[in-house]
N, C-alpha and C. Protein backbone atom coordinates (compact mmCIF):
# COMPACT_ATOMS: atom_id res chain seq x y z
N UNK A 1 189.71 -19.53 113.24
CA UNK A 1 190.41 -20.05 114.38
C UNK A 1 190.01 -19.23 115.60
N UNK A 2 190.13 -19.81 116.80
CA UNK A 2 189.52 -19.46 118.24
C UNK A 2 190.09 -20.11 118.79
N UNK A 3 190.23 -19.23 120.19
CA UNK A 3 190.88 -20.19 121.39
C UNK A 3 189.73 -20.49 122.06
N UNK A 4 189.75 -20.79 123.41
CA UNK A 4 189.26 -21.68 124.63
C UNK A 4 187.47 -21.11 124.66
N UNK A 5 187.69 -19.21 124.46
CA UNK A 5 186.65 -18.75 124.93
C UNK A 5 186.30 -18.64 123.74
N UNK A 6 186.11 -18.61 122.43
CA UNK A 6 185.80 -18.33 121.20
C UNK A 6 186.12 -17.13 120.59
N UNK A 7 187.19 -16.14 121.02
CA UNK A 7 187.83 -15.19 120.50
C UNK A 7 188.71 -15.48 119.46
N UNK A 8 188.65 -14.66 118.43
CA UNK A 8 189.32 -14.93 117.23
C UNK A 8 189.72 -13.57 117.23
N UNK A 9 190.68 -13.42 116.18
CA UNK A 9 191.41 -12.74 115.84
C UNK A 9 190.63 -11.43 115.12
N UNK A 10 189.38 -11.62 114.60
CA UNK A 10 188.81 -10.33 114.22
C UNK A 10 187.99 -9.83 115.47
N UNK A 11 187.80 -10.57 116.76
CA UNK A 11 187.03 -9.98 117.84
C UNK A 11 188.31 -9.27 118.38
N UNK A 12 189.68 -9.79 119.04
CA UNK A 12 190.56 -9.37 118.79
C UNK A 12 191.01 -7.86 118.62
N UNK A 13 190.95 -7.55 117.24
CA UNK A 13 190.90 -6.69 116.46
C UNK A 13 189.81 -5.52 116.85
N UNK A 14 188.67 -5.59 116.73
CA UNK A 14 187.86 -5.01 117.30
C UNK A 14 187.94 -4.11 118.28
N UNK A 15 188.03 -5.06 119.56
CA UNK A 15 188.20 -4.71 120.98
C UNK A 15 189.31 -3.63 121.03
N UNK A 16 190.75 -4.08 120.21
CA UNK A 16 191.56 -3.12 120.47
C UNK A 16 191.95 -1.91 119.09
N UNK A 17 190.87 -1.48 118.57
CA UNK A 17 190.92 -0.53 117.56
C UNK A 17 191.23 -1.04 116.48
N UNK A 18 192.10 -1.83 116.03
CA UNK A 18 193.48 -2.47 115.44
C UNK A 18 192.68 -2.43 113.58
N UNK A 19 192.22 -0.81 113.32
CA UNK A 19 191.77 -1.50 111.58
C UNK A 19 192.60 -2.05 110.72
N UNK A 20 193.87 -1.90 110.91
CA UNK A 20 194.82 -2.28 109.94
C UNK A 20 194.96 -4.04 109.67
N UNK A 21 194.92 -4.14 111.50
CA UNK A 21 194.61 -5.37 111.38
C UNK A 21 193.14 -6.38 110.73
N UNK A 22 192.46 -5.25 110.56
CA UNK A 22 191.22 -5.76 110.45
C UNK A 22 190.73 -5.59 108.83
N UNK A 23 192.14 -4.83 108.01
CA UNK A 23 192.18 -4.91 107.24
C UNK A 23 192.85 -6.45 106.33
N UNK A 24 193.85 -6.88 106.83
CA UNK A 24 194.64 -7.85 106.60
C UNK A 24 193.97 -8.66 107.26
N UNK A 25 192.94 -8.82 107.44
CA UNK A 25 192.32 -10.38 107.90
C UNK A 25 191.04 -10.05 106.91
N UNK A 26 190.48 -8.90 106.39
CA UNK A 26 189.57 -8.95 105.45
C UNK A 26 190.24 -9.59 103.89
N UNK A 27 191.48 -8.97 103.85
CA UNK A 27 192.32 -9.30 102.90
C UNK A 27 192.29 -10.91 102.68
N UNK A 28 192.05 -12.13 103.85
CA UNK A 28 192.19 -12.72 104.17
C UNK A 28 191.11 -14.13 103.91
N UNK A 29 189.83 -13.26 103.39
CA UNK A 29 188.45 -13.69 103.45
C UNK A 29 187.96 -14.64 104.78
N UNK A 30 188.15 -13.71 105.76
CA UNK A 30 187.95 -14.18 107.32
C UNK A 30 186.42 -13.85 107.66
N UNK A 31 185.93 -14.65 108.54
CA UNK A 31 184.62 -14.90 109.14
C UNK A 31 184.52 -13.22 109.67
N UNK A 32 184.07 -12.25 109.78
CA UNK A 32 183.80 -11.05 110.43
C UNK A 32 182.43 -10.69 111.48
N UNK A 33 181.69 -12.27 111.31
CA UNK A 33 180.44 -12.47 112.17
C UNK A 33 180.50 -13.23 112.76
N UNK A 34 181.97 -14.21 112.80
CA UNK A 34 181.74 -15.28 114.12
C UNK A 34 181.72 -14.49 115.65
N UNK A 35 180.76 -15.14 116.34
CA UNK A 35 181.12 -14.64 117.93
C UNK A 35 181.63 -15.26 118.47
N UNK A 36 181.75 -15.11 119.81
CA UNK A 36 182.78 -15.61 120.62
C UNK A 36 181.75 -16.66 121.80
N UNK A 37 182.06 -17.78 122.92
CA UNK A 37 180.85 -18.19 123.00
C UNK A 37 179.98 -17.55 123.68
N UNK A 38 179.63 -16.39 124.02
CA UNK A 38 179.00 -15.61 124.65
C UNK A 38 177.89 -15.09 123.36
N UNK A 39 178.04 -15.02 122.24
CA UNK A 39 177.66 -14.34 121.16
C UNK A 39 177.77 -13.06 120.72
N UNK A 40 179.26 -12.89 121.48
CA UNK A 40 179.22 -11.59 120.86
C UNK A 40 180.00 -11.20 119.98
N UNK A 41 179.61 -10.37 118.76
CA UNK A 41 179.98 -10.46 117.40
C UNK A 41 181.09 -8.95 117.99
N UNK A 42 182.12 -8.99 116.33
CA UNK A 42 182.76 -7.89 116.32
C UNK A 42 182.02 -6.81 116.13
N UNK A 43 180.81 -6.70 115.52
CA UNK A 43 180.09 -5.49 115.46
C UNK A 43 180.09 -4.79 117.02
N UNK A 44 179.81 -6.12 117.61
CA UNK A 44 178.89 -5.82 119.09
C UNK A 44 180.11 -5.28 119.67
N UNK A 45 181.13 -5.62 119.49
CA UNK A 45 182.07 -5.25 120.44
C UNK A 45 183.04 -4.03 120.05
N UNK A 46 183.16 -3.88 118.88
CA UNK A 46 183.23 -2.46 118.32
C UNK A 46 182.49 -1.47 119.04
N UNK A 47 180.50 -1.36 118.56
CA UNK A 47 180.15 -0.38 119.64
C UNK A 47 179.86 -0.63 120.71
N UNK A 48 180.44 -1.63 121.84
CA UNK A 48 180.88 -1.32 123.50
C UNK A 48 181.72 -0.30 123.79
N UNK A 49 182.76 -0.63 122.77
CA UNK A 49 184.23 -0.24 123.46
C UNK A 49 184.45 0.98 122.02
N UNK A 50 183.10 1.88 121.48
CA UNK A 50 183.09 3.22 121.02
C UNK A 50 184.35 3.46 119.83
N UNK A 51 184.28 2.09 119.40
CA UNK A 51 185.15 2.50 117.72
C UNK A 51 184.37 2.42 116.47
N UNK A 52 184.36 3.75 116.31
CA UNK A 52 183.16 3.88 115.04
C UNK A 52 183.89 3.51 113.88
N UNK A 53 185.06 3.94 113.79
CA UNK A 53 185.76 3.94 112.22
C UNK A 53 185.50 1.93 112.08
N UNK A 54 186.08 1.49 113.35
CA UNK A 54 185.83 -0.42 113.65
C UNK A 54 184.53 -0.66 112.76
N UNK A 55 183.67 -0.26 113.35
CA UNK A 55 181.75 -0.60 113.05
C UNK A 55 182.00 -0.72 111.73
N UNK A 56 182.33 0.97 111.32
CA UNK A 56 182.32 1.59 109.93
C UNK A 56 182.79 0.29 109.16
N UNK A 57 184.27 0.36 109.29
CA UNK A 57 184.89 -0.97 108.74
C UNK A 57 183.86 -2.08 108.25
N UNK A 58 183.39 -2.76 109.53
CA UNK A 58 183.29 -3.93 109.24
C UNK A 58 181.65 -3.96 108.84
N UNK A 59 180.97 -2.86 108.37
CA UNK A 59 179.88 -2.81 107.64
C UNK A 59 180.65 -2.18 106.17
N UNK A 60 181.30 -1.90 105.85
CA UNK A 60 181.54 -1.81 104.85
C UNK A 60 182.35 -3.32 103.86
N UNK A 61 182.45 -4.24 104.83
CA UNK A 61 183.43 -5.41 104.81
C UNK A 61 181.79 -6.56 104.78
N UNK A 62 180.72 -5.83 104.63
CA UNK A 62 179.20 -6.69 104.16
C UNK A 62 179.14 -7.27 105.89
N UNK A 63 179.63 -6.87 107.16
CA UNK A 63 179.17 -7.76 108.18
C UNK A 63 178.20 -7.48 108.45
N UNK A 64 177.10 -8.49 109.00
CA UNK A 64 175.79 -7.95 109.90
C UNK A 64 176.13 -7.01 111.04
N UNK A 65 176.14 -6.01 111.23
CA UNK A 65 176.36 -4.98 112.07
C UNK A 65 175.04 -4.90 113.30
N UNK A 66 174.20 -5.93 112.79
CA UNK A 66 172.71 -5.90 113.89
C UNK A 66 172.65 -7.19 114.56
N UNK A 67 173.44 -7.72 114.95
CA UNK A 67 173.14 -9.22 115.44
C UNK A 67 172.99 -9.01 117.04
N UNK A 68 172.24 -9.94 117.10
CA UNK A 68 171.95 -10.42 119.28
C UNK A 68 172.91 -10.80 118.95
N UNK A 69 173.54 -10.45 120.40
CA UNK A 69 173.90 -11.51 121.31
C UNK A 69 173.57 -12.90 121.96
N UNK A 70 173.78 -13.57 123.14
CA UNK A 70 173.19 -14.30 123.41
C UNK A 70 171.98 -13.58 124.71
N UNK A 71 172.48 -12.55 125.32
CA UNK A 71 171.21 -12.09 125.92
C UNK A 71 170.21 -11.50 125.20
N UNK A 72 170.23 -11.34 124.03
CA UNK A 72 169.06 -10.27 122.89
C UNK A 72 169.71 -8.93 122.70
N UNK A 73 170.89 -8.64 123.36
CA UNK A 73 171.32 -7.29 123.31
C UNK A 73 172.04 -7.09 122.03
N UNK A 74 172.07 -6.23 121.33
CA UNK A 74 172.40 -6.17 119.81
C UNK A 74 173.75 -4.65 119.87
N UNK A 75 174.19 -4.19 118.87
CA UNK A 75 174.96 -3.12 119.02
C UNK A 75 174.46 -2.08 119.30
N UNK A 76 172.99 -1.81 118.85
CA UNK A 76 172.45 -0.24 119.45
C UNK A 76 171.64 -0.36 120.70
N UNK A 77 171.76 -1.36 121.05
CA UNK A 77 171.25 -1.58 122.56
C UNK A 77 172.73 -0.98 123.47
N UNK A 78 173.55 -1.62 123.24
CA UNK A 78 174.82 -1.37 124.58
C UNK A 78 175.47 -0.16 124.13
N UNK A 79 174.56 0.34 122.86
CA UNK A 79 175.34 1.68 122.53
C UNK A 79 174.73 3.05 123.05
N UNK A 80 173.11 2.81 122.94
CA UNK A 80 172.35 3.54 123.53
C UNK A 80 172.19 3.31 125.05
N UNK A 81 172.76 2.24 125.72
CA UNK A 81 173.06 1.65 127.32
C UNK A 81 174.45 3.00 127.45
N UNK A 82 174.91 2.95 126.51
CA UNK A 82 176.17 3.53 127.31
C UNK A 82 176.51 5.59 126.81
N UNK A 83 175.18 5.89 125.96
CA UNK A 83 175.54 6.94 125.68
C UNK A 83 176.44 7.03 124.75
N UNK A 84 176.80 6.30 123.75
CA UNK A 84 177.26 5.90 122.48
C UNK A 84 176.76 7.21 121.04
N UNK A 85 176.64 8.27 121.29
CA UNK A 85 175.57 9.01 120.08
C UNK A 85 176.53 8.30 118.43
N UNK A 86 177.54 8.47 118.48
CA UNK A 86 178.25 8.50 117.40
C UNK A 86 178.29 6.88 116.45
N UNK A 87 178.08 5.78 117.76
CA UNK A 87 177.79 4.53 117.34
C UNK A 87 176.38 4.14 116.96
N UNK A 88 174.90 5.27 117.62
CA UNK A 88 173.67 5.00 117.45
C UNK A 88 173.55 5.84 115.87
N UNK A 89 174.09 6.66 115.58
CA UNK A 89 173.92 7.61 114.88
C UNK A 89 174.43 6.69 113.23
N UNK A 90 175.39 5.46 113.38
CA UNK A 90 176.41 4.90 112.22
C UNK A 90 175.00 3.90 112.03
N UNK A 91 174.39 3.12 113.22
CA UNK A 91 173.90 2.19 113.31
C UNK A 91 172.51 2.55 112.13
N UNK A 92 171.81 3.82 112.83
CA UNK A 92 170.80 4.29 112.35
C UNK A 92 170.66 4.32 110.80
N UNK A 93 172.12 5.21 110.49
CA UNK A 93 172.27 5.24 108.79
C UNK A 93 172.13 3.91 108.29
N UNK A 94 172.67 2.96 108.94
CA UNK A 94 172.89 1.45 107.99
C UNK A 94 171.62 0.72 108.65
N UNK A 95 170.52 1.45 108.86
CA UNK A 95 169.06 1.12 108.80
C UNK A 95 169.25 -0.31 109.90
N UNK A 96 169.75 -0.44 110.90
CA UNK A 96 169.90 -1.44 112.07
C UNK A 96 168.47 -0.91 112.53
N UNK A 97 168.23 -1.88 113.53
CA UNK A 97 166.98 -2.20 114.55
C UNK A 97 167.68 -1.49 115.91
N UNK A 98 167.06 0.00 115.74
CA UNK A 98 166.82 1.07 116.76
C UNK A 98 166.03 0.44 117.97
């Protein structure tokens, strides 16, 4: 489910730390790679807004943690854009496209 802009409840989640919540929607067998219509996935928006334990989560929950966006920008792009070490560093281990 999504509203107007394509935010769902695990982008949601994401954006505002919320693992618990992001536990009970895994509980849930919820989409964890839909984006929003912009394309941006919960991975992506996890490392914008610098929640590693989030990332952590939702690569441990089997999500693609490496997806574009709709501009080509992926999670270790806006992570290494923003001085992110701790989100380039999660990305790196789970062998993402540096």
């Amino acid at each position: 489910m999504a509203n107007g802009n394509g935010l769902t409840p695990v982008l949601i989640a994401a954006h505002n730390d919320h693992a618990a919540v992001l536990q009970l929607l895994c509980d849930a067998n919820v989409n964890f790679e839909k984006p929003n219509l912009m394309g941006i996935t919960p991975a992506y928006m996890a490392a914008e807004k610098v929640h590693v334990e989030i990332l952590r989560f939702l690569q441990n929950a089997n999500a693609n943690i490496d997806v574009q966006i709709n501009t080509g920008a992926t999670p270790a792009f806006i992570a290494a854009q923003r001085g992110h070490l701790g989100i380039l560093q999660l990305l790196r281990d789970a062998n993402a496209n540096l």
